[in-house]
PDB file of N, CA and C in Angstrom:
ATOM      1  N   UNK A   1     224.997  -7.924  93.527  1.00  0.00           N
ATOM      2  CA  UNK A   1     224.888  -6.864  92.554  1.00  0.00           C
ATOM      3  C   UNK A   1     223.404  -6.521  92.399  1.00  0.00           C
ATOM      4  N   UNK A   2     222.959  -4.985  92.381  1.00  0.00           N
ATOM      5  CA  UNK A   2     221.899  -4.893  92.341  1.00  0.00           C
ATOM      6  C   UNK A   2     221.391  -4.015  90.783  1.00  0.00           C
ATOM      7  N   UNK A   3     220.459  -4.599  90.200  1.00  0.00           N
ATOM      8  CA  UNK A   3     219.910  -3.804  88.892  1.00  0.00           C
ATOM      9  C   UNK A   3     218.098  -3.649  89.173  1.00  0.00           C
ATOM     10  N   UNK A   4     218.236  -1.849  88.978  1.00  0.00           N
ATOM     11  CA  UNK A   4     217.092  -1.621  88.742  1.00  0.00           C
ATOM     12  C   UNK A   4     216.634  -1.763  90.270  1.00  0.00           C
ATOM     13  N   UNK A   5     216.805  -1.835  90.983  1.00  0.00           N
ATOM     14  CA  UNK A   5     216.661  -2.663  92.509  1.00  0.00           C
ATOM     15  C   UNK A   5     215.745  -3.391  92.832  1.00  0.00           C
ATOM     16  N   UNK A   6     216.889  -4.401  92.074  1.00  0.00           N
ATOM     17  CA  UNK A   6     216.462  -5.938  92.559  1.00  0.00           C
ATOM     18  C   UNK A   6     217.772  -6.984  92.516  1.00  0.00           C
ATOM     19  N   UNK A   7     217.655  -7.831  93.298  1.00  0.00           N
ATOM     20  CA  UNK A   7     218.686  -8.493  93.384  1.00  0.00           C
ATOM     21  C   UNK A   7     218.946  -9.560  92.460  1.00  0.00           C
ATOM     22  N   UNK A   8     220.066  -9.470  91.483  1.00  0.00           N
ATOM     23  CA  UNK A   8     220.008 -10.033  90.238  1.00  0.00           C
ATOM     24  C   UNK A   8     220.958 -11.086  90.177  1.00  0.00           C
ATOM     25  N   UNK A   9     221.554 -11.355  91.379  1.00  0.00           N
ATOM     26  CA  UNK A   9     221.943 -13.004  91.510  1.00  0.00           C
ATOM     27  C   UNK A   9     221.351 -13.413  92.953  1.00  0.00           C
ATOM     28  N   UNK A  10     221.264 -14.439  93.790  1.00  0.00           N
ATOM     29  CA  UNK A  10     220.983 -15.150  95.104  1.00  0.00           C
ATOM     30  C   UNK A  10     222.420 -14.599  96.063  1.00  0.00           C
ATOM     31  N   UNK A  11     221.587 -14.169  96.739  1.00  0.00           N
ATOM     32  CA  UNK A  11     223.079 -13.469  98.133  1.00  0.00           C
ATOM     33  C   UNK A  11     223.630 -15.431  98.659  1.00  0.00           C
ATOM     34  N   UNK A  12     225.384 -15.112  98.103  1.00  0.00           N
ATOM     35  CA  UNK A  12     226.018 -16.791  98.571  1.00  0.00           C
ATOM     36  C   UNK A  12     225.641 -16.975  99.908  1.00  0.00           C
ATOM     37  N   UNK A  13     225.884 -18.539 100.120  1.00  0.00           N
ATOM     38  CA  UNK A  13     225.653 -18.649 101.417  1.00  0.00           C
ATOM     39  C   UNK A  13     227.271 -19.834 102.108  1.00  0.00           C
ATOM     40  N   UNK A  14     227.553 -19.948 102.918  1.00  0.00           N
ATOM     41  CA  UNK A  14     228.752 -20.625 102.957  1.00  0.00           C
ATOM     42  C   UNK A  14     228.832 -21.721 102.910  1.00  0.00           C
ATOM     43  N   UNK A  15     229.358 -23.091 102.332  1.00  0.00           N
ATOM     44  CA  UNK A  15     229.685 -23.654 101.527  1.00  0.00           C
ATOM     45  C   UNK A  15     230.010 -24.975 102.364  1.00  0.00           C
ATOM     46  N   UNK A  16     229.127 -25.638 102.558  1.00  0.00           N
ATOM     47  CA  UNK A  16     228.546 -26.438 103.411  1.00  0.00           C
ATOM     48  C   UNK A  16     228.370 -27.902 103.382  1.00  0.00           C
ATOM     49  N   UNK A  17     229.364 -28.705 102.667  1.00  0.00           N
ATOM     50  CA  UNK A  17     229.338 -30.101 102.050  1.00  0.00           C
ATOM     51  C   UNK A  17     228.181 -31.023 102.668  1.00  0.00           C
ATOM     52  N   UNK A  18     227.919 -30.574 103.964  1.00  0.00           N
ATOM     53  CA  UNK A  18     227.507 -31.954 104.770  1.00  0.00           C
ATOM     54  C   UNK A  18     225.874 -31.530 104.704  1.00  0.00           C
ATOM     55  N   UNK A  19     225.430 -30.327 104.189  1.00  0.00           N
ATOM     56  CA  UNK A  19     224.204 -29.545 104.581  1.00  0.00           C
ATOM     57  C   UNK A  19     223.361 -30.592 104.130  1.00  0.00           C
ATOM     58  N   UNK A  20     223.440 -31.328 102.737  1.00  0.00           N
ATOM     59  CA  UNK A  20     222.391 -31.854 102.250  1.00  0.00           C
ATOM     60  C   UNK A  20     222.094 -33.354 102.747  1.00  0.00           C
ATOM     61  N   UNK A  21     223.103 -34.059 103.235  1.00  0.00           N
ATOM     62  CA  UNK A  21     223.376 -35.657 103.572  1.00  0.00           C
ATOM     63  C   UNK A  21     222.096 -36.129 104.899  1.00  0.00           C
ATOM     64  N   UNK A  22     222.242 -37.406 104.097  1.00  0.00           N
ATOM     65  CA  UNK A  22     221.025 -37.571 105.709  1.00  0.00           C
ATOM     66  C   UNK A  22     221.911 -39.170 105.707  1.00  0.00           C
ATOM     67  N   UNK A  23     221.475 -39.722 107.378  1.00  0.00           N
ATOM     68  CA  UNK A  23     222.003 -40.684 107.609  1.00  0.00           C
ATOM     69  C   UNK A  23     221.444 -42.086 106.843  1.00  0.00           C
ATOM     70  N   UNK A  24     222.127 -43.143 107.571  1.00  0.00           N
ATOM     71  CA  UNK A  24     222.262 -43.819 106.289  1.00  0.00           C
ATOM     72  C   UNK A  24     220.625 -44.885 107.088  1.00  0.00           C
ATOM     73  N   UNK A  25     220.801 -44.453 108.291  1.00  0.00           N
ATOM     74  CA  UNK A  25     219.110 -45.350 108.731  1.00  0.00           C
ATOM     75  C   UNK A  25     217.826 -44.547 108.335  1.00  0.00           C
ATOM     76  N   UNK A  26     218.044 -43.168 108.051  1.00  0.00           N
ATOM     77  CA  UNK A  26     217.193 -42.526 107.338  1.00  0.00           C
ATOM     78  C   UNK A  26     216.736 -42.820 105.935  1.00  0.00           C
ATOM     79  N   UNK A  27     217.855 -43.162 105.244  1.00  0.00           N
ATOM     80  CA  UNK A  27     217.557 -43.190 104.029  1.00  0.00           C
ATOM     81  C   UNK A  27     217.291 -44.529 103.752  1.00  0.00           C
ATOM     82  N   UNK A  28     217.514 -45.955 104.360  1.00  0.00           N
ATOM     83  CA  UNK A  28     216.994 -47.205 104.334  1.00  0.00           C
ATOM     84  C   UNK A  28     215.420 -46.953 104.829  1.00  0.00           C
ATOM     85  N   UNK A  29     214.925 -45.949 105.945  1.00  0.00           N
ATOM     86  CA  UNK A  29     213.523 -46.119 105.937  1.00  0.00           C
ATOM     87  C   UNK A  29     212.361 -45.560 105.430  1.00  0.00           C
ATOM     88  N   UNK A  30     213.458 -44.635 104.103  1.00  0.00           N
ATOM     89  CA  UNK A  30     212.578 -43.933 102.915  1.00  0.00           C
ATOM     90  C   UNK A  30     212.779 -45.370 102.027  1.00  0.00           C
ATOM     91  N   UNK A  31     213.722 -45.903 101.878  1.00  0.00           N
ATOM     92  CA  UNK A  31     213.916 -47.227 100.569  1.00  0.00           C
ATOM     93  C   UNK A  31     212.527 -47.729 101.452  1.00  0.00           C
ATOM     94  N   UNK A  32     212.560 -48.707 102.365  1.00  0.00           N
ATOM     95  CA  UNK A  32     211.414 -49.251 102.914  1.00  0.00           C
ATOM     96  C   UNK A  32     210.095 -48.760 102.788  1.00  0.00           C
ATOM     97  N   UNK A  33     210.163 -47.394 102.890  1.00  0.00           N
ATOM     98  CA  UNK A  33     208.886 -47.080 102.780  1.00  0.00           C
ATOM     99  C   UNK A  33     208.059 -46.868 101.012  1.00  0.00           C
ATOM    100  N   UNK A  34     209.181 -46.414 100.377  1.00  0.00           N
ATOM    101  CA  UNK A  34     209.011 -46.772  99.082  1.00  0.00           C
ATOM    102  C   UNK A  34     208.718 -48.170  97.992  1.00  0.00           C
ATOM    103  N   UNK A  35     209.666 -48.720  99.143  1.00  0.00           N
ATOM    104  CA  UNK A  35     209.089 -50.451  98.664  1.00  0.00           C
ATOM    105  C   UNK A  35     207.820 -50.778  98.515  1.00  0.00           C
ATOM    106  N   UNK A  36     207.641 -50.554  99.998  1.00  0.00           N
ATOM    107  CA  UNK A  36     205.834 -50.963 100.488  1.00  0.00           C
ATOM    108  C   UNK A  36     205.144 -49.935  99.446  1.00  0.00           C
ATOM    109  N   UNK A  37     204.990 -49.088  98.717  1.00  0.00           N
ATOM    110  CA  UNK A  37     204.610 -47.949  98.230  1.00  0.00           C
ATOM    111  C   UNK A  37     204.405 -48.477  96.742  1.00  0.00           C
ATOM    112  N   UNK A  38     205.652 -49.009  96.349  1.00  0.00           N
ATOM    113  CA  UNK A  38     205.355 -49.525  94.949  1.00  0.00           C
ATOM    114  C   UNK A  38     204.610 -50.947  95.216  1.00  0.00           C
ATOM    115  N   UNK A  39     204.585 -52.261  96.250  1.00  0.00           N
ATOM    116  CA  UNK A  39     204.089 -53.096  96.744  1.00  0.00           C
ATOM    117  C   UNK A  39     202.925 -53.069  96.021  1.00  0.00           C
ATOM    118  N   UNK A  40     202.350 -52.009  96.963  1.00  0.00           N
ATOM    119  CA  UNK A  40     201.089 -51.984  96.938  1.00  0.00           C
ATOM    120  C   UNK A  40     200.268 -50.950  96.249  1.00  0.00           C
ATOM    121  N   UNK A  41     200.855 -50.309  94.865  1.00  0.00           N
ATOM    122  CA  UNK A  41     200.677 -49.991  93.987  1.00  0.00           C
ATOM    123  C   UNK A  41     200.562 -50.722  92.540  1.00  0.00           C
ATOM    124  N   UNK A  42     201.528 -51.875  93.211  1.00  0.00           N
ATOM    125  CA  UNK A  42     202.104 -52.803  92.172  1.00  0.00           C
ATOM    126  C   UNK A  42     200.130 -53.871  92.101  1.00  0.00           C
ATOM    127  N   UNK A  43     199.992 -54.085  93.617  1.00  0.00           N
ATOM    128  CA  UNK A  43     199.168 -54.877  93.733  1.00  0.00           C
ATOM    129  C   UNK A  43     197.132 -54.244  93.347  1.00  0.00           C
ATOM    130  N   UNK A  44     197.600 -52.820  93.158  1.00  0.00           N
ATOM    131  CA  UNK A  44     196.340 -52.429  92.942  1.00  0.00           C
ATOM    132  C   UNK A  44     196.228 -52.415  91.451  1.00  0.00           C
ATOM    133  N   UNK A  45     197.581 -52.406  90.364  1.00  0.00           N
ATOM    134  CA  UNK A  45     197.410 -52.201  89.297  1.00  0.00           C
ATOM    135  C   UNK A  45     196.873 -53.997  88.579  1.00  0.00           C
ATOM    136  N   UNK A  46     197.358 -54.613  89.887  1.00  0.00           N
ATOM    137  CA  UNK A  46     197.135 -56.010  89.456  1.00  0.00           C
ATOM    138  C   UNK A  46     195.595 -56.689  89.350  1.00  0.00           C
ATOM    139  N   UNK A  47     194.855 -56.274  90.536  1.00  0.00           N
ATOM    140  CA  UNK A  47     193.472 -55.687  90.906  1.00  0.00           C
ATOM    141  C   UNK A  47     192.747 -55.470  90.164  1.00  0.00           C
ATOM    142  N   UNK A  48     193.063 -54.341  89.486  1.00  0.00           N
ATOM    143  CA  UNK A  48     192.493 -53.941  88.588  1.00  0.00           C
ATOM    144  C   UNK A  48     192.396 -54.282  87.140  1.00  0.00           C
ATOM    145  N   UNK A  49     193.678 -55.131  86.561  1.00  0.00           N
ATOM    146  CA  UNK A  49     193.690 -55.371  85.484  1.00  0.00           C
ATOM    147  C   UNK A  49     192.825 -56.881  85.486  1.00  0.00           C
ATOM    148  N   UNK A  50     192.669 -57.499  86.891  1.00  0.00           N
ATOM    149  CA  UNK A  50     192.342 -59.082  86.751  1.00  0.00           C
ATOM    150  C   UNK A  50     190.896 -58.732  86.657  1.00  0.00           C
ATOM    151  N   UNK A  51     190.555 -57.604  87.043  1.00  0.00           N
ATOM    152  CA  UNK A  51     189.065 -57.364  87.091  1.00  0.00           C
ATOM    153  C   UNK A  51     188.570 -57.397  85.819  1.00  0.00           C
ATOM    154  N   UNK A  52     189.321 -56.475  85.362  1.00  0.00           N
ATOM    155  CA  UNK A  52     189.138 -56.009  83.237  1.00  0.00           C
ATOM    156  C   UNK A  52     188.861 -56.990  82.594  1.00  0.00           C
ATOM    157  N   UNK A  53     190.208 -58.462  82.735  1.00  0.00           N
ATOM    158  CA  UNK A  53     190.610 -59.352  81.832  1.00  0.00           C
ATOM    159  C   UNK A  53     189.077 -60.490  82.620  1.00  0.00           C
ATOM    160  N   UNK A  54     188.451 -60.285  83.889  1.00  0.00           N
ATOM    161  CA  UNK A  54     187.270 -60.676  83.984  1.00  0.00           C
ATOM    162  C   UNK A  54     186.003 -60.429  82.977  1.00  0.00           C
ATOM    163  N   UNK A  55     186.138 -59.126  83.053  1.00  0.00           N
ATOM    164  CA  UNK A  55     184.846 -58.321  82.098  1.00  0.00           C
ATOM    165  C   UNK A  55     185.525 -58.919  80.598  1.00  0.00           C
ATOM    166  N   UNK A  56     186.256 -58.497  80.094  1.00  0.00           N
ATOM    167  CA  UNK A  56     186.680 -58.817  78.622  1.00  0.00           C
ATOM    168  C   UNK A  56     186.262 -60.677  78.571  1.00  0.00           C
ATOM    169  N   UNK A  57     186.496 -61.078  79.214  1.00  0.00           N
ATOM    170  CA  UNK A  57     185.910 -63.128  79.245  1.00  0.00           C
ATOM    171  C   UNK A  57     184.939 -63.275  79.092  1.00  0.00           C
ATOM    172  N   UNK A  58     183.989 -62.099  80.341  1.00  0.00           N
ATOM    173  CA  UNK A  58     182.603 -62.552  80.134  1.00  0.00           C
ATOM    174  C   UNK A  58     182.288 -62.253  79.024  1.00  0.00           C
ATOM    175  N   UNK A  59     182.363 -61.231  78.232  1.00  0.00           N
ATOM    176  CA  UNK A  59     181.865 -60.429  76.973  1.00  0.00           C
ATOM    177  C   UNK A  59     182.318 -61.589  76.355  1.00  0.00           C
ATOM    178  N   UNK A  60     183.354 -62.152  76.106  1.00  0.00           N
ATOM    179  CA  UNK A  60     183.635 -63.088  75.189  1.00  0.00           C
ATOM    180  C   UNK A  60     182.623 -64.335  75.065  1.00  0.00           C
ATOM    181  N   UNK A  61     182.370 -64.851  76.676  1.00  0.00           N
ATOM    182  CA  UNK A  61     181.960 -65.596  76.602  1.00  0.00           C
ATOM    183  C   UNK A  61     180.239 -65.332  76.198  1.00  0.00           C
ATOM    184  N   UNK A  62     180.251 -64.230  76.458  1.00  0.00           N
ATOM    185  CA  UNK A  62     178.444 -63.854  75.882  1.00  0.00           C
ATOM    186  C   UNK A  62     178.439 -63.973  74.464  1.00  0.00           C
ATOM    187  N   UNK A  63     179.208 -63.282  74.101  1.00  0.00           N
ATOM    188  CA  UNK A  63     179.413 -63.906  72.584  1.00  0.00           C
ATOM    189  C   UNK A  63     179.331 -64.723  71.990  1.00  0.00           C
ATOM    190  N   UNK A  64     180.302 -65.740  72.430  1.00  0.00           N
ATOM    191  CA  UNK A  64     180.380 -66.995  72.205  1.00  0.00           C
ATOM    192  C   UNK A  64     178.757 -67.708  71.838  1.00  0.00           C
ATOM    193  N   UNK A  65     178.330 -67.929  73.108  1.00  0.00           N
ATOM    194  CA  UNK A  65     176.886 -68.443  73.593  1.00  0.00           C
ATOM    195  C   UNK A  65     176.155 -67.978  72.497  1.00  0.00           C
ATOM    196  N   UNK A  66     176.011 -66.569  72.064  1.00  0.00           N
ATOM    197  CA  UNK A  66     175.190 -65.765  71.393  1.00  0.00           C
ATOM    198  C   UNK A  66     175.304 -66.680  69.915  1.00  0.00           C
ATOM    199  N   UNK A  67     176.448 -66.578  69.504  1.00  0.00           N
ATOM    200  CA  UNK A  67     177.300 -67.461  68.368  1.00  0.00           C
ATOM    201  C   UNK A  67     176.218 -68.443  68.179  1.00  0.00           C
ATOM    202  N   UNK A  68     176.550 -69.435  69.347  1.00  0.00           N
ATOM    203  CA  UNK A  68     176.394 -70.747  68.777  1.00  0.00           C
ATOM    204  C   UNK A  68     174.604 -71.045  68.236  1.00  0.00           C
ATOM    205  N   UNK A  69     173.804 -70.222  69.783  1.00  0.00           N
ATOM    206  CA  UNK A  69     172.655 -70.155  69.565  1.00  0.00           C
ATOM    207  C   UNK A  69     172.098 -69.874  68.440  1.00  0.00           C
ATOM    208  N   UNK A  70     172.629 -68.647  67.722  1.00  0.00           N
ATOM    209  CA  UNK A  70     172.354 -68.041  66.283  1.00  0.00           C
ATOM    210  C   UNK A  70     172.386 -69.416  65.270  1.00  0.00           C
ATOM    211  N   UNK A  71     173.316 -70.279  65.604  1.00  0.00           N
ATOM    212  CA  UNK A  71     174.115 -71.324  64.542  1.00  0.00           C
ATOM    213  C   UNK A  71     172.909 -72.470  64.892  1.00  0.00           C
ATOM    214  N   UNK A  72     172.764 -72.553  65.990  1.00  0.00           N
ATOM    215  CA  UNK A  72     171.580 -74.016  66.314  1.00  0.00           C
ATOM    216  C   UNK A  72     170.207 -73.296  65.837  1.00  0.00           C
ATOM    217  N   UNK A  73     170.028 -72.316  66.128  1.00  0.00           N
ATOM    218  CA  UNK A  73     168.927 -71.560  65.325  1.00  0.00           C
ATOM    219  C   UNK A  73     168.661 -72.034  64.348  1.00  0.00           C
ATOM    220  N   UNK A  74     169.483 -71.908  63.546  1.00  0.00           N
ATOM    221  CA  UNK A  74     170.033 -71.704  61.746  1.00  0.00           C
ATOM    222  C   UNK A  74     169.513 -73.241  61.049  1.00  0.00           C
ATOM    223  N   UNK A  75     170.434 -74.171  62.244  1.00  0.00           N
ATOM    224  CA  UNK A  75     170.544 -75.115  62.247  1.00  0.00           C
ATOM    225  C   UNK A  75     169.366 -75.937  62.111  1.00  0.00           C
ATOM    226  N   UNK A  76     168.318 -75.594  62.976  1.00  0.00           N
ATOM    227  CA  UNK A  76     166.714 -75.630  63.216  1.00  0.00           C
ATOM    228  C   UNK A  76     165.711 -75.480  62.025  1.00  0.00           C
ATOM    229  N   UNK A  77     165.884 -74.452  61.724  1.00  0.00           N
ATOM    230  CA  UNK A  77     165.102 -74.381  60.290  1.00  0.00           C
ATOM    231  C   UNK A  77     165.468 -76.052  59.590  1.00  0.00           C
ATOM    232  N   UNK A  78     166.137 -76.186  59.044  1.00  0.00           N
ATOM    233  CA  UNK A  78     166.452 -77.801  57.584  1.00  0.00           C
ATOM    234  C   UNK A  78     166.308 -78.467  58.932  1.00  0.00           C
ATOM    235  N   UNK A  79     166.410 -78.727  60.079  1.00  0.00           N
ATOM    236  CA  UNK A  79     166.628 -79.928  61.128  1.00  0.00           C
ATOM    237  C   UNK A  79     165.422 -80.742  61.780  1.00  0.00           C
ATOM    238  N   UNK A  80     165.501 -82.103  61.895  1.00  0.00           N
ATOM    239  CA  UNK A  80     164.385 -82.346  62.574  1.00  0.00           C
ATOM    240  C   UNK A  80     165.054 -82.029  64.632  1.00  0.00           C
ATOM    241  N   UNK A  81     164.178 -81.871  65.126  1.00  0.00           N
ATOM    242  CA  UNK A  81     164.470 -81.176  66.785  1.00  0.00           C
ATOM    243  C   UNK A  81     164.994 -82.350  66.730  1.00  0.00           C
ATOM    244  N   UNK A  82     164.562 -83.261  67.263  1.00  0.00           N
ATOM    245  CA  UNK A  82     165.322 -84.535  68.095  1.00  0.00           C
ATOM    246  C   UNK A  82     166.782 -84.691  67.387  1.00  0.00           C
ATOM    247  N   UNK A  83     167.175 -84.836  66.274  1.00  0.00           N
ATOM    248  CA  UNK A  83     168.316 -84.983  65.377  1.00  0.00           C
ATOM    249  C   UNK A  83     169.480 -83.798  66.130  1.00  0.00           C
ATOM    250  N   UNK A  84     168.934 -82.697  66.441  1.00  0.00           N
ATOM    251  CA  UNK A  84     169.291 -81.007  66.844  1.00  0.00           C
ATOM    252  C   UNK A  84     169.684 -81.521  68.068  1.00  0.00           C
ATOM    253  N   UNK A  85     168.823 -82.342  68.891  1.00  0.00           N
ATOM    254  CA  UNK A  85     169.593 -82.300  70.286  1.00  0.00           C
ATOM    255  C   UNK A  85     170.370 -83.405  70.395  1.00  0.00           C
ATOM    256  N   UNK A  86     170.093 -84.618  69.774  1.00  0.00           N
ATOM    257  CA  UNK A  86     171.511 -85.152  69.565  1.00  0.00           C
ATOM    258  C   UNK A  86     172.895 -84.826  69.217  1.00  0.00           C
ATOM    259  N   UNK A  87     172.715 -83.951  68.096  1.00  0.00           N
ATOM    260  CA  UNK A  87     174.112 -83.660  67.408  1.00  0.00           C
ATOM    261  C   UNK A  87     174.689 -82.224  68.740  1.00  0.00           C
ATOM    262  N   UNK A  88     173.597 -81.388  69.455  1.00  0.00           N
ATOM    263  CA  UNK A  88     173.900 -80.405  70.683  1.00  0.00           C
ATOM    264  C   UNK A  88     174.727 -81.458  71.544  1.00  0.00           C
ATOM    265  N   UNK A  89     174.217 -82.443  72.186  1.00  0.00           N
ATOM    266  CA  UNK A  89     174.768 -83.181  73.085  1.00  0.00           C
ATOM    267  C   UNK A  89     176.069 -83.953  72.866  1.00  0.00           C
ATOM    268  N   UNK A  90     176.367 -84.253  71.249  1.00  0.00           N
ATOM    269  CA  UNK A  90     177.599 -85.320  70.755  1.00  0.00           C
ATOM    270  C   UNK A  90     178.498 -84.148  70.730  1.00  0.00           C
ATOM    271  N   UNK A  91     178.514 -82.703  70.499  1.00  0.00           N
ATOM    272  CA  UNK A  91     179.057 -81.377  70.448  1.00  0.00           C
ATOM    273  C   UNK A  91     179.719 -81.048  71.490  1.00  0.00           C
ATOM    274  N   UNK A  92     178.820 -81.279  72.720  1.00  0.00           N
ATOM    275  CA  UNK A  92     179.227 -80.918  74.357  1.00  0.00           C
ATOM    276  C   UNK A  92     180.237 -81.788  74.614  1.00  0.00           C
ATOM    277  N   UNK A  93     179.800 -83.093  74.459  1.00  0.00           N
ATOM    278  CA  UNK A  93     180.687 -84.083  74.714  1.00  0.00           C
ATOM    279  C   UNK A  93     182.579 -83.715  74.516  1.00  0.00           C
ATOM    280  N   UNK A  94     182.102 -83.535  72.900  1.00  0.00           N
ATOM    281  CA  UNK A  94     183.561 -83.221  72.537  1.00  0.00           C
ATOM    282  C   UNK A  94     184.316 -82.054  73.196  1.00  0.00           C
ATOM    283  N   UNK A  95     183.588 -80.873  72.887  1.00  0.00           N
ATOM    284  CA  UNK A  95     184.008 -80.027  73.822  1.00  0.00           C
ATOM    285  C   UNK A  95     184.385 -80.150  75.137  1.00  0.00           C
ATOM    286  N   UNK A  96     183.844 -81.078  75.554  1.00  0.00           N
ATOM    287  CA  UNK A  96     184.529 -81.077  77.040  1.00  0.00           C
ATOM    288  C   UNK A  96     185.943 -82.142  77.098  1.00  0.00           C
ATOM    289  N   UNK A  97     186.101 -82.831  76.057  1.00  0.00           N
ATOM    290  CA  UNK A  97     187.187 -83.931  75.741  1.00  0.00           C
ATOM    291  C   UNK A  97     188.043 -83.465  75.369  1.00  0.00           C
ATOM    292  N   UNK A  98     188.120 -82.339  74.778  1.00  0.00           N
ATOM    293  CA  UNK A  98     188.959 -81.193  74.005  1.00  0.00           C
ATOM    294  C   UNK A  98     189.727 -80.583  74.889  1.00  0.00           C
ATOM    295  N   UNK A  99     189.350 -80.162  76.304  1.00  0.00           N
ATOM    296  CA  UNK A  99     189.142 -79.024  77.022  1.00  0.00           C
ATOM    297  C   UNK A  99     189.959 -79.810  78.483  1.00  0.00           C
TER     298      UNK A  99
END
């Protein structure tokens, strides 16, 4: 049907069940190829996040350090030194007994 002239539905075409089907080794080597596809999509998102949760540690751990130094600082003022590196060293100890 034409309006205005233009064609105002799609001219049919004949009716073709099988037109769209693909075989069945075709479509296992799109699954395959999609596998490998998410694989190694899967493995770049992994990549990338171990990198992050790297950076986010170190920051932590700069922190940390920053922390304690501020605290032995602190600590320094009322302290005699030698007393300071004893109680630093009986500290480590534990920490590592802890750990």
């Amino acid at each position: 049907m034409r309006k205005n002239g233009k064609q105002w539905h799609q001219p049919r075409k004949a009716f073709r069940p099988t037109a769209g089907h693909t075989s069945y080794a075709k479509r296992t080597e799109e699954w395959k190829a999609q596998a490998a596809m998410k694989a190694k999509e899967k493995e770049m998102k992994d990549e990338k996040e171990a990198e992050r949760q790297r950076r986010i540690q170190a920051i932590r751990d700069k922190r940390e350090a920053k922390a304690e130094k501020e605290r032995y600082e602190k600590l320094a003022e009322t302290m005699h030194r030698k007393r300071l590196e004893r109680m630093k060293r009986r500290e480590k100890r534990n920490k590592l007994l802890k750990s």
